[in-house]
C-alpha atoms as a PDB file:
ATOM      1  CA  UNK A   1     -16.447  20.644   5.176  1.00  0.00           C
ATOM      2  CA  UNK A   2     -18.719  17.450   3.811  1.00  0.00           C
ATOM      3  CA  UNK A   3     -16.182  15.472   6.456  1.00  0.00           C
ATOM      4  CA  UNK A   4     -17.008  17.772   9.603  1.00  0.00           C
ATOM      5  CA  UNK A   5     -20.643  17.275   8.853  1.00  0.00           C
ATOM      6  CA  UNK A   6     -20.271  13.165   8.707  1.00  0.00           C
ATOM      7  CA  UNK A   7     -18.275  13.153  11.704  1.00  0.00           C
ATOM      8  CA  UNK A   8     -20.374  15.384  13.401  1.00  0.00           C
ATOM      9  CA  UNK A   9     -23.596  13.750  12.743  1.00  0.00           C
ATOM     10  CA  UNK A  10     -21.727  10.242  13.713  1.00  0.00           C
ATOM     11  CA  UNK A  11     -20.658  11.982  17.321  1.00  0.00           C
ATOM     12  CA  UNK A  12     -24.268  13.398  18.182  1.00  0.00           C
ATOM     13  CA  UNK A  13     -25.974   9.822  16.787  1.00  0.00           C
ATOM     14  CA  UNK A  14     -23.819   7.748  18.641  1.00  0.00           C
ATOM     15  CA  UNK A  15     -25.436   4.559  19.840  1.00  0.00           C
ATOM     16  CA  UNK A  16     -25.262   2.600  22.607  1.00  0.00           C
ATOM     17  CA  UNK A  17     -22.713   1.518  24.430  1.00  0.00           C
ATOM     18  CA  UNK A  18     -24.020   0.250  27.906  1.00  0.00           C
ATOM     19  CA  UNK A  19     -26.449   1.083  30.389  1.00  0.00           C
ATOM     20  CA  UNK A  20     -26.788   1.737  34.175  1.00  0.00           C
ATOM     21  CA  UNK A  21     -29.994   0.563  36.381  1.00  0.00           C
ATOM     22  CA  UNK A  22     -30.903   3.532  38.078  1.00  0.00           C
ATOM     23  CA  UNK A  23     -32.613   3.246  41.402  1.00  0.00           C
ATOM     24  CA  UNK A  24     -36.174   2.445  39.992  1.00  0.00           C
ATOM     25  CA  UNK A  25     -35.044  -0.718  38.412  1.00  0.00           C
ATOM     26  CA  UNK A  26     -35.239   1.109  34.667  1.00  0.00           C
ATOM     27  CA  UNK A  27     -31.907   0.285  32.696  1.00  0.00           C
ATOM     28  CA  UNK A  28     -31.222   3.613  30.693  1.00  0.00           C
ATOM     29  CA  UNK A  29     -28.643   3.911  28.251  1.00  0.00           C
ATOM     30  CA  UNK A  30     -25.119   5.612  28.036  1.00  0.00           C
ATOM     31  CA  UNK A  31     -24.942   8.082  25.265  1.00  0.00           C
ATOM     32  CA  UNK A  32     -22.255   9.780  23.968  1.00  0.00           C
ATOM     33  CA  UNK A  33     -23.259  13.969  25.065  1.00  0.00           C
ATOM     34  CA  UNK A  34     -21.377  16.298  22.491  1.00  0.00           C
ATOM     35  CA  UNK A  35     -19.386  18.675  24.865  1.00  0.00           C
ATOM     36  CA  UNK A  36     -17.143  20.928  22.728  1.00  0.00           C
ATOM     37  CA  UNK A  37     -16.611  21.783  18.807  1.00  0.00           C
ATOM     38  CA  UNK A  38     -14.836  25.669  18.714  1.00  0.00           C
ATOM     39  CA  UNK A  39     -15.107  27.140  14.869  1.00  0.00           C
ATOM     40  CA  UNK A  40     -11.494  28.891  14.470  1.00  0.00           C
ATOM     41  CA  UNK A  41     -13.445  31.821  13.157  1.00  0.00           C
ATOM     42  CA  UNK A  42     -16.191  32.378  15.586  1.00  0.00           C
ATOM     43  CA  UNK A  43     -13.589  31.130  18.845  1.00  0.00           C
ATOM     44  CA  UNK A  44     -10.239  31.847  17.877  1.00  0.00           C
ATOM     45  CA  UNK A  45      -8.027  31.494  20.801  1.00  0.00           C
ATOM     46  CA  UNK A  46     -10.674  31.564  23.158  1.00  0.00           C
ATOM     47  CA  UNK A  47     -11.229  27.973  22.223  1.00  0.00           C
ATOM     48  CA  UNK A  48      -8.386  27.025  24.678  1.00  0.00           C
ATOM     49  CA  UNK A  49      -8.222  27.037  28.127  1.00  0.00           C
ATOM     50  CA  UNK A  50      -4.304  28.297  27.603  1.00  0.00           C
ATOM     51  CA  UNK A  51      -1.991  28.919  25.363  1.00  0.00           C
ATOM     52  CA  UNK A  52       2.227  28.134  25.609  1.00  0.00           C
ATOM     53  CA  UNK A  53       3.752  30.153  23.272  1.00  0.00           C
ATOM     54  CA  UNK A  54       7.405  31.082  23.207  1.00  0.00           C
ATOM     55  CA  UNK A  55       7.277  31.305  27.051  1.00  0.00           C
ATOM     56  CA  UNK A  56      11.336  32.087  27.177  1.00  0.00           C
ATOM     57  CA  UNK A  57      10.491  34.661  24.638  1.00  0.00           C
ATOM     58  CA  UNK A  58      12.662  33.667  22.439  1.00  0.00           C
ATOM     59  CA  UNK A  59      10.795  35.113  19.361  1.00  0.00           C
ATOM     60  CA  UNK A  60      10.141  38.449  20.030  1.00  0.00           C
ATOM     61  CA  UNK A  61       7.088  39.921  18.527  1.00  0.00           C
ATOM     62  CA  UNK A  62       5.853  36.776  16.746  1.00  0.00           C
ATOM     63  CA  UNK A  63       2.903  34.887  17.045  1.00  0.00           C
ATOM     64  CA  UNK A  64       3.025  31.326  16.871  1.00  0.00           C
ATOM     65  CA  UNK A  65      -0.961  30.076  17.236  1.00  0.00           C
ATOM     66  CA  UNK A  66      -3.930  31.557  15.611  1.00  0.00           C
ATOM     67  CA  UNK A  67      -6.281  30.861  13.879  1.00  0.00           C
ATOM     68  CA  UNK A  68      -6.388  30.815   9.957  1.00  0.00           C
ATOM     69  CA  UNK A  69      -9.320  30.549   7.589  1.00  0.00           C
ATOM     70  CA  UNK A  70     -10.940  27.355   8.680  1.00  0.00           C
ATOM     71  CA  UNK A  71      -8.184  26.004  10.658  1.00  0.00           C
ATOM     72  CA  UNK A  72      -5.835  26.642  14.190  1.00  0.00           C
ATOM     73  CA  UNK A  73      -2.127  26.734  12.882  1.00  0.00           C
ATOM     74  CA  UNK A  74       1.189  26.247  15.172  1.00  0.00           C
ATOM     75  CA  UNK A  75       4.325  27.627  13.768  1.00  0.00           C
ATOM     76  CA  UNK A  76       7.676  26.761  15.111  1.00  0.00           C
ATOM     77  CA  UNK A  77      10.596  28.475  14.339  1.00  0.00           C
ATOM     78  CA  UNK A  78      14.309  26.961  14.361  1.00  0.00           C
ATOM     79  CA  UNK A  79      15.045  29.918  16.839  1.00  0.00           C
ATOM     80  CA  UNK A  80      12.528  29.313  19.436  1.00  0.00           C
ATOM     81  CA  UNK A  81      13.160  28.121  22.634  1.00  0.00           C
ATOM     82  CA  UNK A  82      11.048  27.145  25.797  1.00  0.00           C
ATOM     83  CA  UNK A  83      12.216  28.287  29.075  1.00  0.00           C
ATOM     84  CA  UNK A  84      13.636  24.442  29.381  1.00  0.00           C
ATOM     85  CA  UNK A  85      16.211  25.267  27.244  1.00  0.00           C
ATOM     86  CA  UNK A  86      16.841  21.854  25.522  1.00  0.00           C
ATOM     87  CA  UNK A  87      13.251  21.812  23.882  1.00  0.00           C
ATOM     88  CA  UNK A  88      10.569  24.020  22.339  1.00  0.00           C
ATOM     89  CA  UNK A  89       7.011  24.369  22.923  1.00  0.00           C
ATOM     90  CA  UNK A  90       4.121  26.253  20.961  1.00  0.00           C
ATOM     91  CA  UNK A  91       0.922  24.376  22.396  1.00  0.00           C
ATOM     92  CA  UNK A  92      -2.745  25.096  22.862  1.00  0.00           C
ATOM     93  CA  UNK A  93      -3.913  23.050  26.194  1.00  0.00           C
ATOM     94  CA  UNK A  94      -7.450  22.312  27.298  1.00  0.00           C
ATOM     95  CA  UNK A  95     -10.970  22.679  25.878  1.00  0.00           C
ATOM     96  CA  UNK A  96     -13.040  26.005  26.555  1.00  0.00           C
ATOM     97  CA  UNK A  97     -16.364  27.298  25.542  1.00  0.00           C
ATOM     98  CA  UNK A  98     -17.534  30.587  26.328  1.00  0.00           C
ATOM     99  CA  UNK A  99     -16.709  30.752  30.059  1.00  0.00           C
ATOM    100  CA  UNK A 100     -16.922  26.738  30.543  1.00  0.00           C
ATOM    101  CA  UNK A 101     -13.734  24.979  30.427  1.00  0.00           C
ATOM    102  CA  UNK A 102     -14.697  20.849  30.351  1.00  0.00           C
ATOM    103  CA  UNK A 103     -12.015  19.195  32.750  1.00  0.00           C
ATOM    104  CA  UNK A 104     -11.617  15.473  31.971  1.00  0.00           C
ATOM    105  CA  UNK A 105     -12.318  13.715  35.665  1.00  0.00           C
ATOM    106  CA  UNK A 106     -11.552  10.151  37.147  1.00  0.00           C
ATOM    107  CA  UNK A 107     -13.146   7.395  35.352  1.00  0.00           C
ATOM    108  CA  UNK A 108     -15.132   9.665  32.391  1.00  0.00           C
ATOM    109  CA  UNK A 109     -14.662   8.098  28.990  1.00  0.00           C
ATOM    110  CA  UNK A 110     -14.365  10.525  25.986  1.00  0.00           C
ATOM    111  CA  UNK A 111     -13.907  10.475  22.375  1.00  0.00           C
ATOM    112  CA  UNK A 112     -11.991  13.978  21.163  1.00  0.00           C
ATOM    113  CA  UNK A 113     -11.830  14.156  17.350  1.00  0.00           C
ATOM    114  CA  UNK A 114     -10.030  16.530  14.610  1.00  0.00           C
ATOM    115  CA  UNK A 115      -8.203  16.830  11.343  1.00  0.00           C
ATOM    116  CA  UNK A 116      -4.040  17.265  11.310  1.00  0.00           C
ATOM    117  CA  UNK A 117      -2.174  18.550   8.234  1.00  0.00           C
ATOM    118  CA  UNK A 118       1.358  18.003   8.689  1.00  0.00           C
ATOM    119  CA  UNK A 119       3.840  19.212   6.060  1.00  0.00           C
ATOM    120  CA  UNK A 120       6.932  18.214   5.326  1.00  0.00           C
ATOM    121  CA  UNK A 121       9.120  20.466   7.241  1.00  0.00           C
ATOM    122  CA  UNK A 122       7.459  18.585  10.179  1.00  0.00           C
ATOM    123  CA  UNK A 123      10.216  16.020  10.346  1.00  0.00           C
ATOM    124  CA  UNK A 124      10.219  12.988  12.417  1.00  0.00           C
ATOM    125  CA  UNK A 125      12.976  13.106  14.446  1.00  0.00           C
ATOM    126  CA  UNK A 126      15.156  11.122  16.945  1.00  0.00           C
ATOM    127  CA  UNK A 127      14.176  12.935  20.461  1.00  0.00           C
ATOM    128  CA  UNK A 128      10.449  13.509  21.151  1.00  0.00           C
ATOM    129  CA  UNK A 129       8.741  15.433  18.563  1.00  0.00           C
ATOM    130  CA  UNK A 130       4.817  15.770  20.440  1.00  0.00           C
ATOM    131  CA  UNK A 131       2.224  17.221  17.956  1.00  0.00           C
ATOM    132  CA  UNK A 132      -0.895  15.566  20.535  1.00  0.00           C
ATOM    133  CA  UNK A 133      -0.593  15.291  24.044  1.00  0.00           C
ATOM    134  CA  UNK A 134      -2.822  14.068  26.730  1.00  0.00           C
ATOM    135  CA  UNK A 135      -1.644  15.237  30.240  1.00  0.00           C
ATOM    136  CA  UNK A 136      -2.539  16.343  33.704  1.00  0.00           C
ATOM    137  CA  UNK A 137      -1.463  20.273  34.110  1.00  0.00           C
ATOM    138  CA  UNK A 138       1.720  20.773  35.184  1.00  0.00           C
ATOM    139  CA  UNK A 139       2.012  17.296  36.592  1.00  0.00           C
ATOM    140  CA  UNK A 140       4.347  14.335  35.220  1.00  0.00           C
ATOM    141  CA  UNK A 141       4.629  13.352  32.123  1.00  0.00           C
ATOM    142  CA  UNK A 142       1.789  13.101  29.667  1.00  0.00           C
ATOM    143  CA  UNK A 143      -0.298  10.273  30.182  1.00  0.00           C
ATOM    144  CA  UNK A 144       0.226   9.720  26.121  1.00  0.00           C
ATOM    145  CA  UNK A 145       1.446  11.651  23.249  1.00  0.00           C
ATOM    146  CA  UNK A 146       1.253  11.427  19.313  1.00  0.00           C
ATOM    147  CA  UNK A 147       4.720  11.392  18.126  1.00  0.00           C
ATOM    148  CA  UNK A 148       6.603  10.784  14.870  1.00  0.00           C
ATOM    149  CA  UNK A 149       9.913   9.422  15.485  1.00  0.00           C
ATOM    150  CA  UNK A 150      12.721   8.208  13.388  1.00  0.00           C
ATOM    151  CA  UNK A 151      13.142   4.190  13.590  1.00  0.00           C
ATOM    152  CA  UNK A 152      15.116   2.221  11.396  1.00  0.00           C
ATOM    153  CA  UNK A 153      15.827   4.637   9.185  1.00  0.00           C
ATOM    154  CA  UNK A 154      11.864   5.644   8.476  1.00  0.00           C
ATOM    155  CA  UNK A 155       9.374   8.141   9.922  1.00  0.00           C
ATOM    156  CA  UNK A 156       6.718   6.294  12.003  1.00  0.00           C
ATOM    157  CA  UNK A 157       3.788   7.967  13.571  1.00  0.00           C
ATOM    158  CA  UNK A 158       3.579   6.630  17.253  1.00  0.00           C
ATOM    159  CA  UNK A 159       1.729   6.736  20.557  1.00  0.00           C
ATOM    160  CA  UNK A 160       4.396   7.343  23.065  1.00  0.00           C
ATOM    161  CA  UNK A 161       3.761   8.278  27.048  1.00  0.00           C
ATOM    162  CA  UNK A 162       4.134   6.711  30.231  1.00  0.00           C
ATOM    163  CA  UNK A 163       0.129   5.081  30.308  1.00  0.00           C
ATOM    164  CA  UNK A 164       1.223   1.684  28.910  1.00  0.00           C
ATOM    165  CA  UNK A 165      -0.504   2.630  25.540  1.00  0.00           C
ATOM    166  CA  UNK A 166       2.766   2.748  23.324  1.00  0.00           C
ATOM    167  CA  UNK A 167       2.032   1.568  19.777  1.00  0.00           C
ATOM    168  CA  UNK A 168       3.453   2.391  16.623  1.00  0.00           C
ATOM    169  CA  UNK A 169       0.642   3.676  14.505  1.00  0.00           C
ATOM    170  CA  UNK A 170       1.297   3.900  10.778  1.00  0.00           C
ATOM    171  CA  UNK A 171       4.685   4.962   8.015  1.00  0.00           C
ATOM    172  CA  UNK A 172       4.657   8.797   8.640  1.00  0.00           C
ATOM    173  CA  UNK A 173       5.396  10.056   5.467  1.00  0.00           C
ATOM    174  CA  UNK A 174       2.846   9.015   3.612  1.00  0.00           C
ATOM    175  CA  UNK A 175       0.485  10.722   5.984  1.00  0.00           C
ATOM    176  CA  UNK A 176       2.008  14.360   5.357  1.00  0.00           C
ATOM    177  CA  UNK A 177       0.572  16.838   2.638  1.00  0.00           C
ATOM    178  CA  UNK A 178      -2.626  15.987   3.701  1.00  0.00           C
ATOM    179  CA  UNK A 179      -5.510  16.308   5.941  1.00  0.00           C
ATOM    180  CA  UNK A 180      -5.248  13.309   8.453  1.00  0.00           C
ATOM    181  CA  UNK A 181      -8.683  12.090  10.413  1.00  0.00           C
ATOM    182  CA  UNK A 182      -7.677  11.693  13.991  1.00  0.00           C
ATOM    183  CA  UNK A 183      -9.824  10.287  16.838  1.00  0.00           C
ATOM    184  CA  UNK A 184      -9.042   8.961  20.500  1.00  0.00           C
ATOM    185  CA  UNK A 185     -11.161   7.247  22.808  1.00  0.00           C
ATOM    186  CA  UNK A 186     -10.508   6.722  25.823  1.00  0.00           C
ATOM    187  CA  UNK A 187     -11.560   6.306  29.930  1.00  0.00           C
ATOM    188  CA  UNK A 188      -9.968   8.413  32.629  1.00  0.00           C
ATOM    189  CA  UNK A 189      -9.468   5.283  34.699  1.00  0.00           C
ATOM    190  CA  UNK A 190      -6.292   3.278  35.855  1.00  0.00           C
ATOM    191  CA  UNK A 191      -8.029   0.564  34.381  1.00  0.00           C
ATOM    192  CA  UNK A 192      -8.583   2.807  30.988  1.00  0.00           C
ATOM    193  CA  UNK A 193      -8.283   1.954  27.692  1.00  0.00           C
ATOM    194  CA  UNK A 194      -7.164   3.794  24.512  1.00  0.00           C
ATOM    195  CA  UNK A 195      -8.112   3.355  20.942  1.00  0.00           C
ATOM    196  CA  UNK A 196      -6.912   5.588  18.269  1.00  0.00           C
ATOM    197  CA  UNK A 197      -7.751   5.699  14.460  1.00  0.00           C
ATOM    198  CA  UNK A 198      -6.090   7.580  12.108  1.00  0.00           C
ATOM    199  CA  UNK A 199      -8.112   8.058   8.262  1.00  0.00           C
ATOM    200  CA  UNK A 200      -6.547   8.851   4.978  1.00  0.00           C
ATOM    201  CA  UNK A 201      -9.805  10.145   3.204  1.00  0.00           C
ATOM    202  CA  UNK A 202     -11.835   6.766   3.410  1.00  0.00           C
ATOM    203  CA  UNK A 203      -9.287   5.004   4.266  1.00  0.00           C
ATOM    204  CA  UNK A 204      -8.137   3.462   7.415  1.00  0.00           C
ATOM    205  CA  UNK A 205      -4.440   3.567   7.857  1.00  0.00           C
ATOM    206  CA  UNK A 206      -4.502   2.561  11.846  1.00  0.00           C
ATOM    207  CA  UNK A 207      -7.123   1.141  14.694  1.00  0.00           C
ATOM    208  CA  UNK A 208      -5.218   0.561  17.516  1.00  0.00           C
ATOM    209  CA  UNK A 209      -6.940  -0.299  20.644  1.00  0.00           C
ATOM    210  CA  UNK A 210      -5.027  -0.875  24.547  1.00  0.00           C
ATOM    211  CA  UNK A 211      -5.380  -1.234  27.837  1.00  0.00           C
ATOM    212  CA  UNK A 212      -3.900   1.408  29.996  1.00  0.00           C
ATOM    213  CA  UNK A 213      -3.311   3.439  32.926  1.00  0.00           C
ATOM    214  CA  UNK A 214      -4.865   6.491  31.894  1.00  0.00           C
ATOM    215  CA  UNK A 215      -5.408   8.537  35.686  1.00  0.00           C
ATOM    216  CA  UNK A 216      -2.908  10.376  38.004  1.00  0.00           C
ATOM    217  CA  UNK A 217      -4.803  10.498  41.376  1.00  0.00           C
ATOM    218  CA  UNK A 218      -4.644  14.370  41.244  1.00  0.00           C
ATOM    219  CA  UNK A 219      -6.348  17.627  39.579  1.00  0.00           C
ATOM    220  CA  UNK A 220      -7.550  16.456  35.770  1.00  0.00           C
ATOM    221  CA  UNK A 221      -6.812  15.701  32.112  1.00  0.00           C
ATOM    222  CA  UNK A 222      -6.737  18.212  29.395  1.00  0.00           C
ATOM    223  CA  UNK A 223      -5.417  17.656  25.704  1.00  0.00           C
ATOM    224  CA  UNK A 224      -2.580  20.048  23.757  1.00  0.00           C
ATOM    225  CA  UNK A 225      -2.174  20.575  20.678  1.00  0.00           C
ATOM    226  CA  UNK A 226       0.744  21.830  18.828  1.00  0.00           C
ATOM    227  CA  UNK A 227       4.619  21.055  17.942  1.00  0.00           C
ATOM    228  CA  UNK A 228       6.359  20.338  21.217  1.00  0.00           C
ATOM    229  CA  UNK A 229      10.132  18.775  20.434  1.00  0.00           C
ATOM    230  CA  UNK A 230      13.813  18.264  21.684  1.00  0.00           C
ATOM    231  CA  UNK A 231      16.191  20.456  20.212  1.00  0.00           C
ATOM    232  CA  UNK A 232      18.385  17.363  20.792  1.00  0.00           C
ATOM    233  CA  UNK A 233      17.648  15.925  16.813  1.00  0.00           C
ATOM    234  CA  UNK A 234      19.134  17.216  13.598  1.00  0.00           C
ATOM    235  CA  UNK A 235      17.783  18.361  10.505  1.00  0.00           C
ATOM    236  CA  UNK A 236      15.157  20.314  12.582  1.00  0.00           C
ATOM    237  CA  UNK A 237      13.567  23.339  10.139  1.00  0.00           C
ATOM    238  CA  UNK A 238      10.934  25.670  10.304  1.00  0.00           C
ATOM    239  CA  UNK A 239       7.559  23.857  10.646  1.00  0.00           C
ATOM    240  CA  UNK A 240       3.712  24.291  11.692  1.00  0.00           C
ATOM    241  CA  UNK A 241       1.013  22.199  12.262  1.00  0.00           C
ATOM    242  CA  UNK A 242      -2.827  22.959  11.230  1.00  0.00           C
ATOM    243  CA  UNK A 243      -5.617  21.750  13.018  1.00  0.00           C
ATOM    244  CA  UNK A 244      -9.618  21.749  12.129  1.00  0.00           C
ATOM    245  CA  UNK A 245     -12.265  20.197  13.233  1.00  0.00           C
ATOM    246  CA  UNK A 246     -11.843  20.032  16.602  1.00  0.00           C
ATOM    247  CA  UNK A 247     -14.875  17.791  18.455  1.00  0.00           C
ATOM    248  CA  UNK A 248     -15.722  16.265  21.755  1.00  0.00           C
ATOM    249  CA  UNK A 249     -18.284  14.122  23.386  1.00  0.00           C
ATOM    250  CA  UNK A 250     -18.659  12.345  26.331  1.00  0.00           C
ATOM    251  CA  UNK A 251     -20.230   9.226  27.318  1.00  0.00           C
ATOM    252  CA  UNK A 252     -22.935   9.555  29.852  1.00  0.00           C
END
């Protein structure tokens, strides 16, 4: 918990990082505004403006997000199967508190933040394996995605999508078994930018920063979280993904 309370204190003592001149002539600086930061225990589901699980019902009976001791955790079964039938989906989407659900708008910069365990049953695989996506609902595809895939005969951790942002991030394996420090920045802007950084403990393992088209001139932006993959890749198993920490702030 020592790291929630760092990265918290870094999100709501953020510094400058430009200013406006406001009618008066007074320059007043852009601060990063904490917006959301759900505790699994206190929240639970309700930390999530949706849920996607086993829409085909495929798995009757089974829940495949909740929330466990200090973390959200996304199970995916070898059996289950979206209503596209090639793929499968168990994904929390969007960012709620209480009855406020923040909505990521044209040209707003953010910084969302969390901690990934990813075991080994989480394979990387040839077809698109999404455990992070950024996306406008029900529009297109997502703006970008976190994705292990397999590539030249390895695991690699990559930022996939159709923003202009691709980058391969880091050796995937290494990463699993562990709790992985994840953190995106990024403006809402077809002019945008991204920067990821993934930590291993104190150490960083990637800091990639790119330009990129990161609007679709309708409706709004809204992360997932979860195992979203092709059924189209051997060697898939029974998996999950656990997430904790969960933060967001906004510059304004």
């Amino acid at each position: 918990m020592e790291n929630f309370d760092r990265r918290k204190a870094l999100i709501l003592g953020a510094g400058v990082l430009g200013a406006a001149a406001l009618g008066t002539g007074t320059a007043h600086a852009a601060t990063w505004t904490p917006r959301w930061s759900p505790d699994p225990a206190k929240d639970g589901l309700r930390a999530f403006e949706g849920l996607e699980d086993d829409r085909a019902g495929s798995h009757p009976g089974v829940k495949h997000i909740y929330p466990e001791g200090d973390h959200w955790r996304f199970d995916m079964h070898t059996r289950d199967v979206d209503t596209s039938t090639d793929r499968q989906r168990n994904e929390a989407k969007g960012m709620r508190d209480g009855d406020k659900t923040y909505k990521i708008l044209k040209d707003e910069t953010w910084r969302i933040s969390y901690q990934a365990f990813w075991p080994t049953e989480l394979t990387a695989t040839t077809a698109f394996t999404h455990l992070f996506q950024m996306k406008v609902p029900d529009v297109g595809p997502p703006q970008w995605t976190l994705t292990p895939r397999q590539k030249g005969g390895k695991g690699v951790l990559t930022i996939a999508g159709d923003s202009g942002a691709e980058a391969d991030l880091a050796d995937y394996a290494p990463l699993q078994n562990k709790w992985i420090d994840v953190s995106w920045e990024f403006k809402a802007s077809h002019n945008g930018y991204l920067h990821c950084v993934l930590k291993d403990g104190s150490r960083t393992v990637a800091d990639v920063r790119k330009a990129a088209d990161l609007w679709r001139d309708v409706n709004y932006l809204r992360p997932k979280w979860g195992v979203y993959r092709s059924l189209n890749s051997s060697g898939l198993k029974n998996c999950h993904q656990n997430i904790r920490g969960l933060m967001s702030s906004q510059l304004v």
